[in-house]
C-alpha atoms as a PDB file:
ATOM      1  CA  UNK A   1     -16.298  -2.213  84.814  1.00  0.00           C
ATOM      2  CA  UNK A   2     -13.623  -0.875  82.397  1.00  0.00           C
ATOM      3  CA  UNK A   3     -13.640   1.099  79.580  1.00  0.00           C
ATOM      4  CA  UNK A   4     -11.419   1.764  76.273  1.00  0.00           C
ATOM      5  CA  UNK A   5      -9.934   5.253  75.536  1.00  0.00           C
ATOM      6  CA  UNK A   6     -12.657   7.107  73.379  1.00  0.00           C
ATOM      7  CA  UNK A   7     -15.609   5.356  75.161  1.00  0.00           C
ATOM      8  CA  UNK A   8     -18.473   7.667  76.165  1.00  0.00           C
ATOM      9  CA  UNK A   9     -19.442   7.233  79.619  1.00  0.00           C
ATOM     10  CA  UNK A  10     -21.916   9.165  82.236  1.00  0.00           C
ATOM     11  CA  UNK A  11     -20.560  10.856  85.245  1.00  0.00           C
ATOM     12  CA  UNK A  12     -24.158  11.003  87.246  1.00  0.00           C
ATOM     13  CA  UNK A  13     -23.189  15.196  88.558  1.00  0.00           C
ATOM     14  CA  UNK A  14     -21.823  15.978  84.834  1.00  0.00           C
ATOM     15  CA  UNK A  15     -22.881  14.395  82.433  1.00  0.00           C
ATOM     16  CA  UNK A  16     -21.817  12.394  79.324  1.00  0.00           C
ATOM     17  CA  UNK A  17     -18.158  12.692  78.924  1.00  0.00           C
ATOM     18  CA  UNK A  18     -15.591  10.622  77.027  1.00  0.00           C
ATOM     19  CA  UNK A  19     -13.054   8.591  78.355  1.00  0.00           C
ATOM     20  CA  UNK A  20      -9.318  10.259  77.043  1.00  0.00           C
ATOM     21  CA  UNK A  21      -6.861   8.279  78.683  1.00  0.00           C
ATOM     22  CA  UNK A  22      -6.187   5.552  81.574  1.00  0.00           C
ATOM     23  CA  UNK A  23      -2.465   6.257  83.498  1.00  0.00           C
ATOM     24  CA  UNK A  24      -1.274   5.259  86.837  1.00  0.00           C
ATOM     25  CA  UNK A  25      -0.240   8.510  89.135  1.00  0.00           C
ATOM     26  CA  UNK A  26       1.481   7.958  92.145  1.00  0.00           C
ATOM     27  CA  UNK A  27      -0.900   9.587  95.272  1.00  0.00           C
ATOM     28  CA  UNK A  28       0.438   9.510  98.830  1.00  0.00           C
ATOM     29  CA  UNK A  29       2.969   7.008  98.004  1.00  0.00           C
ATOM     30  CA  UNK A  30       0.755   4.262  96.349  1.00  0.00           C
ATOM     31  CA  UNK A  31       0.130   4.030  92.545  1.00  0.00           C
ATOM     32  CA  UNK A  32      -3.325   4.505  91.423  1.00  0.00           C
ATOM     33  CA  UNK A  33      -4.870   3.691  88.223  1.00  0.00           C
ATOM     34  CA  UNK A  34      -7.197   6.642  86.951  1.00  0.00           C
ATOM     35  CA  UNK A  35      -9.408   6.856  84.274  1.00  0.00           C
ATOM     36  CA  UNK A  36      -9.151  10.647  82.550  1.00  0.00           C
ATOM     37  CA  UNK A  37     -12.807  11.592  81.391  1.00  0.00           C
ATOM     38  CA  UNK A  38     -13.073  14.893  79.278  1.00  0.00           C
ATOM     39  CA  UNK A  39     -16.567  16.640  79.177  1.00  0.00           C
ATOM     40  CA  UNK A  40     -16.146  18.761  76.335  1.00  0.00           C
ATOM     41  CA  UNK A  41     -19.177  20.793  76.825  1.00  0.00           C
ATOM     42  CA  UNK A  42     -18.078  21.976  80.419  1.00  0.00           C
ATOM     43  CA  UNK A  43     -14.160  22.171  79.066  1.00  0.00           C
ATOM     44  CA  UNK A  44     -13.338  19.972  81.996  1.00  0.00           C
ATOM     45  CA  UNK A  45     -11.171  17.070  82.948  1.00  0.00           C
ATOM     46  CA  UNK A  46     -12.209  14.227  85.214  1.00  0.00           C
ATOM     47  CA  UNK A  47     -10.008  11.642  86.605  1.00  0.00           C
ATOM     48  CA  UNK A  48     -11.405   8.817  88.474  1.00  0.00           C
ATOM     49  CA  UNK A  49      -9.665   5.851  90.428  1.00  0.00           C
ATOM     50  CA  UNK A  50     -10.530   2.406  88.685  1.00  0.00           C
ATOM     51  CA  UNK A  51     -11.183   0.981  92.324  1.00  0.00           C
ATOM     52  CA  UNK A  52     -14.114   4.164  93.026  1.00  0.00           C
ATOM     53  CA  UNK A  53     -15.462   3.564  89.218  1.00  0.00           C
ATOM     54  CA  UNK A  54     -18.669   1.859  91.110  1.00  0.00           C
ATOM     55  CA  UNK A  55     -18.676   3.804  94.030  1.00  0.00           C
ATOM     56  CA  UNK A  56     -18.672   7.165  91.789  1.00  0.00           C
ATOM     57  CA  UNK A  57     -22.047   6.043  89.656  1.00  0.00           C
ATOM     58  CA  UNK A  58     -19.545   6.633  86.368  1.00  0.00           C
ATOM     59  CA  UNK A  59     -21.406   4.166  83.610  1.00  0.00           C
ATOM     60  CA  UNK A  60     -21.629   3.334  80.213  1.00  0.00           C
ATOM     61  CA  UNK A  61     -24.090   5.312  77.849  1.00  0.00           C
ATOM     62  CA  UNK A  62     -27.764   4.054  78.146  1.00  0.00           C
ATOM     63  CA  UNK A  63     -29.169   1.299  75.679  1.00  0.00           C
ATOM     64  CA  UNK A  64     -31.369   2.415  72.612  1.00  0.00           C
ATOM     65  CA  UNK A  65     -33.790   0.246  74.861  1.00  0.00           C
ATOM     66  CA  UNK A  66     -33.658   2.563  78.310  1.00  0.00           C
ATOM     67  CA  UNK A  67     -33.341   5.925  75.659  1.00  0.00           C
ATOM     68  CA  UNK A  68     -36.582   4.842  74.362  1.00  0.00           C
ATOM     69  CA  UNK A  69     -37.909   4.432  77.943  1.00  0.00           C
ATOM     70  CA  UNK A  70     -36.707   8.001  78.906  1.00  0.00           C
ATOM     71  CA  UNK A  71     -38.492   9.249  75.787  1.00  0.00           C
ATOM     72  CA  UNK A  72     -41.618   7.709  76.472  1.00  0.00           C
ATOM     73  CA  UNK A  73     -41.654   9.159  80.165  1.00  0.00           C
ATOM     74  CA  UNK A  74     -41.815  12.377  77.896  1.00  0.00           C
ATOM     75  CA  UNK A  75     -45.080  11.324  77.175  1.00  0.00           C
ATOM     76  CA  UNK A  76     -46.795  10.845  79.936  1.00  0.00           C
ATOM     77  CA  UNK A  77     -48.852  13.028  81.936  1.00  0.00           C
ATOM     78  CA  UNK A  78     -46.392  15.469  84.177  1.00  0.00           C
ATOM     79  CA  UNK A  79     -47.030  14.710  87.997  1.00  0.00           C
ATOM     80  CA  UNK A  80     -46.656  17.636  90.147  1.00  0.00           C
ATOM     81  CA  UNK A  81     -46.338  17.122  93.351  1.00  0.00           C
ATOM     82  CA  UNK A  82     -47.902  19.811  96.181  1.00  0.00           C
ATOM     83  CA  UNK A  83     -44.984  20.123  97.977  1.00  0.00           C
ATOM     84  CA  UNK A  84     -43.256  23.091  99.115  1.00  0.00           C
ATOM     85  CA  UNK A  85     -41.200  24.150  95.861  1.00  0.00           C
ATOM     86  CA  UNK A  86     -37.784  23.831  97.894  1.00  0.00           C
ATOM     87  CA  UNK A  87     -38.400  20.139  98.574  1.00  0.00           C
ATOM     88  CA  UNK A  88     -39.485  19.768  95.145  1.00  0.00           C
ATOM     89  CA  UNK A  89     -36.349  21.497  93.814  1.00  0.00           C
ATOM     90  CA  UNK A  90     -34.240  19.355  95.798  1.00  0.00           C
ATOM     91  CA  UNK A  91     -36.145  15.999  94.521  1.00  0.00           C
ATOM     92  CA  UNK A  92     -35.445  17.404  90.521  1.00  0.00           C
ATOM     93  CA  UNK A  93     -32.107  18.166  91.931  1.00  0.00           C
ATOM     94  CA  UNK A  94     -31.182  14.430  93.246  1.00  0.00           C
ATOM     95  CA  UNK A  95     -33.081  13.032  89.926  1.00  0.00           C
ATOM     96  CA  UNK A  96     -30.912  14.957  88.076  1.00  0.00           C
ATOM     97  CA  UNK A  97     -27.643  13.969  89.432  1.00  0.00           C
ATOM     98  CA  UNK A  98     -28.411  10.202  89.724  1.00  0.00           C
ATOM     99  CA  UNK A  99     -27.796  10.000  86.055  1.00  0.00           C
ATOM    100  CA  UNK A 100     -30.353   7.709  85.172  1.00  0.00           C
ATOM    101  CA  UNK A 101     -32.327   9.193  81.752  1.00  0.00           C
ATOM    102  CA  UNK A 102     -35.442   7.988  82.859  1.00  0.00           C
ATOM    103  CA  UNK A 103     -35.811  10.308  86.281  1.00  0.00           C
ATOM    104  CA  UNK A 104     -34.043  12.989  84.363  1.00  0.00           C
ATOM    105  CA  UNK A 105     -37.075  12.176  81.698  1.00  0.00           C
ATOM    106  CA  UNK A 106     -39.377  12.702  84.936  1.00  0.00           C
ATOM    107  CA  UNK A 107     -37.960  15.913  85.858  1.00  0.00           C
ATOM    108  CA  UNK A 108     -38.116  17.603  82.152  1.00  0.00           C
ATOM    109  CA  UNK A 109     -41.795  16.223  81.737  1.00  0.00           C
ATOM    110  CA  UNK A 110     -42.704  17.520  85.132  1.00  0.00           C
ATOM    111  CA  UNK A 111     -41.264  21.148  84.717  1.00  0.00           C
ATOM    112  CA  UNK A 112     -42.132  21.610  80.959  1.00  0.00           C
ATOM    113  CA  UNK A 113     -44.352  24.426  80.130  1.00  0.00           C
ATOM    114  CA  UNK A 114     -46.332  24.770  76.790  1.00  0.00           C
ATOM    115  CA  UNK A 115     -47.294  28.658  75.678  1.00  0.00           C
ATOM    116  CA  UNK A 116     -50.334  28.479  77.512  1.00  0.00           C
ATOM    117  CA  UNK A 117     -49.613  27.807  80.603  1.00  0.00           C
ATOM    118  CA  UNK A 118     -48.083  30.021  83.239  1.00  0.00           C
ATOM    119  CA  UNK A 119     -44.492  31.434  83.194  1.00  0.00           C
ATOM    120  CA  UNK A 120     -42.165  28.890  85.533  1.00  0.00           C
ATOM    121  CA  UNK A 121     -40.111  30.727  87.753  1.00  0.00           C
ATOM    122  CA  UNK A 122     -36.249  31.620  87.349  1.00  0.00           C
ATOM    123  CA  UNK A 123     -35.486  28.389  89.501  1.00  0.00           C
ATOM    124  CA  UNK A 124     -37.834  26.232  87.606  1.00  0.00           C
ATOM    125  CA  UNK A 125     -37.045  27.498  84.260  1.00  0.00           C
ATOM    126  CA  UNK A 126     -32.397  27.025  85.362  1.00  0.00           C
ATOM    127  CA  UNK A 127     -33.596  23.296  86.410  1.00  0.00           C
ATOM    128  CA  UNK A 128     -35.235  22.112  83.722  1.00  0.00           C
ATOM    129  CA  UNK A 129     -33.040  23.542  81.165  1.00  0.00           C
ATOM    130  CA  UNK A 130     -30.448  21.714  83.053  1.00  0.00           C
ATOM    131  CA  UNK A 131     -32.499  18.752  82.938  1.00  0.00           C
ATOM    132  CA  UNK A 132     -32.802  18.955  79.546  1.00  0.00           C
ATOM    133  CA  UNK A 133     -29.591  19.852  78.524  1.00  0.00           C
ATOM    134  CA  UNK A 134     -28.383  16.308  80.127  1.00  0.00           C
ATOM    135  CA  UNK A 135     -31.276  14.205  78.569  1.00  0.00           C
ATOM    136  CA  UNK A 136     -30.637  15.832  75.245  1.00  0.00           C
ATOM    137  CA  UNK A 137     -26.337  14.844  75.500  1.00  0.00           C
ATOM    138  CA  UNK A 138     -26.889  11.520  75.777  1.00  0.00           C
ATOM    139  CA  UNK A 139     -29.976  11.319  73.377  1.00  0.00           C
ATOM    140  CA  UNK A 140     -27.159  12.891  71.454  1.00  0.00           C
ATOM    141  CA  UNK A 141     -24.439   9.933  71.984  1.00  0.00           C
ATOM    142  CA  UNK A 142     -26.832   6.911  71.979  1.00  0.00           C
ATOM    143  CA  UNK A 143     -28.198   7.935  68.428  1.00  0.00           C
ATOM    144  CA  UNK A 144     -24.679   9.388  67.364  1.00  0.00           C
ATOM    145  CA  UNK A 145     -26.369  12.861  65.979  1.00  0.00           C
ATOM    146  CA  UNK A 146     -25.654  16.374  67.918  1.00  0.00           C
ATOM    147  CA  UNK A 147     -26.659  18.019  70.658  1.00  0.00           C
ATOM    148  CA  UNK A 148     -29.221  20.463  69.002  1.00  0.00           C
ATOM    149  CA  UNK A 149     -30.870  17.827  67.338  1.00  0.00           C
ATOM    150  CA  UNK A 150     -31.431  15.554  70.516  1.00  0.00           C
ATOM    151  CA  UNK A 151     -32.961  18.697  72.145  1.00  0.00           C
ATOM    152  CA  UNK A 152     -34.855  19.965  69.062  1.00  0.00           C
ATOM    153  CA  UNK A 153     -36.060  15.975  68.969  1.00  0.00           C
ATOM    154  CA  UNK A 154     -36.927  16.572  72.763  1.00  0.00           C
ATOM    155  CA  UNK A 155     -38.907  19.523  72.259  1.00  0.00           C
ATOM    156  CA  UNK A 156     -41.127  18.443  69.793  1.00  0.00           C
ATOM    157  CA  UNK A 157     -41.912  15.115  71.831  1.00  0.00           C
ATOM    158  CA  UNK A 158     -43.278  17.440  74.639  1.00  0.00           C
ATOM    159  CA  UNK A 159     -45.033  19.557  72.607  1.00  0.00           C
ATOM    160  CA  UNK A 160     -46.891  16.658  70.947  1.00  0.00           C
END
């Protein structure tokens, strides 16, 4: 899989990110080809090898097709599972970083609260803003408007 300077791509633990530069560094001796991602939002820099690019989960953004999926998960009826809330956490937490929008979909659905239901707890509330946060930046990049309109967009889905 390769990608052009000024590509967006998804690094599954950060996020959507867009590809800056490719340069060969010499590491140990050996050249290696990197790929320089930038993630504006967390002001960082990302290089990863060409040969790990599988390995690493990195991947283009999702089709209008799988968005539309993820959105629809929004629909459905949340499934809470009775689990200890430490395993639970853990299963958002591994949804989360695998990337893909539609168990990210599964995890904001899941931990959304309307006003009348009970207050979610700090933990709840810090992963399903983060949950959120990543569904709504590449809502953002696949429809090419910004960030507050892909969550704003989100937010009245799960109210509806």
């Amino acid at each position: 899989m390769t990608f052009k300077t000024g590509d967006y791509v998804v690094y599954p633990a950060h996020g959507v990110g867009q590809v800056i530069d490719r340069q060969t560094q010499e590491i140990g001796g050996h050249p290696l080809e990197l790929f320089v991602i930038s993630f504006e939002r967390e002001r960082m820099t990302l290089k990863v090898p060409v040969a790990k690019v599988k390995n690493s989960g990195l991947r283009r953004l999702s089709t209008k097709k799988v968005m539309e999926t993820a959105l629809n998960t929004l629909k459905g009826k949340a499934r809470v599972k009775r689990a200890m809330w430490s395993r639970r956490a853990q299963e958002y937490e591994a949804k989360i970083n695998s990337g893909d929008p539609v168990s990210i979909a599964e995890v904001v659905r899941d931990l959304h609260r309307s006003a009348t239901q009970p207050e979610q707890s700090y933990s709840e509330r810090q992963i399903y803003e983060q949950a959120l946060e990543r569904l709504a930046h590449e809502l953002a990049a696949v429809e090419q408007i910004d960030s507050l309109a892909a969550a704003e967009k989100l937010e009245k889905m799960l109210a509806a």
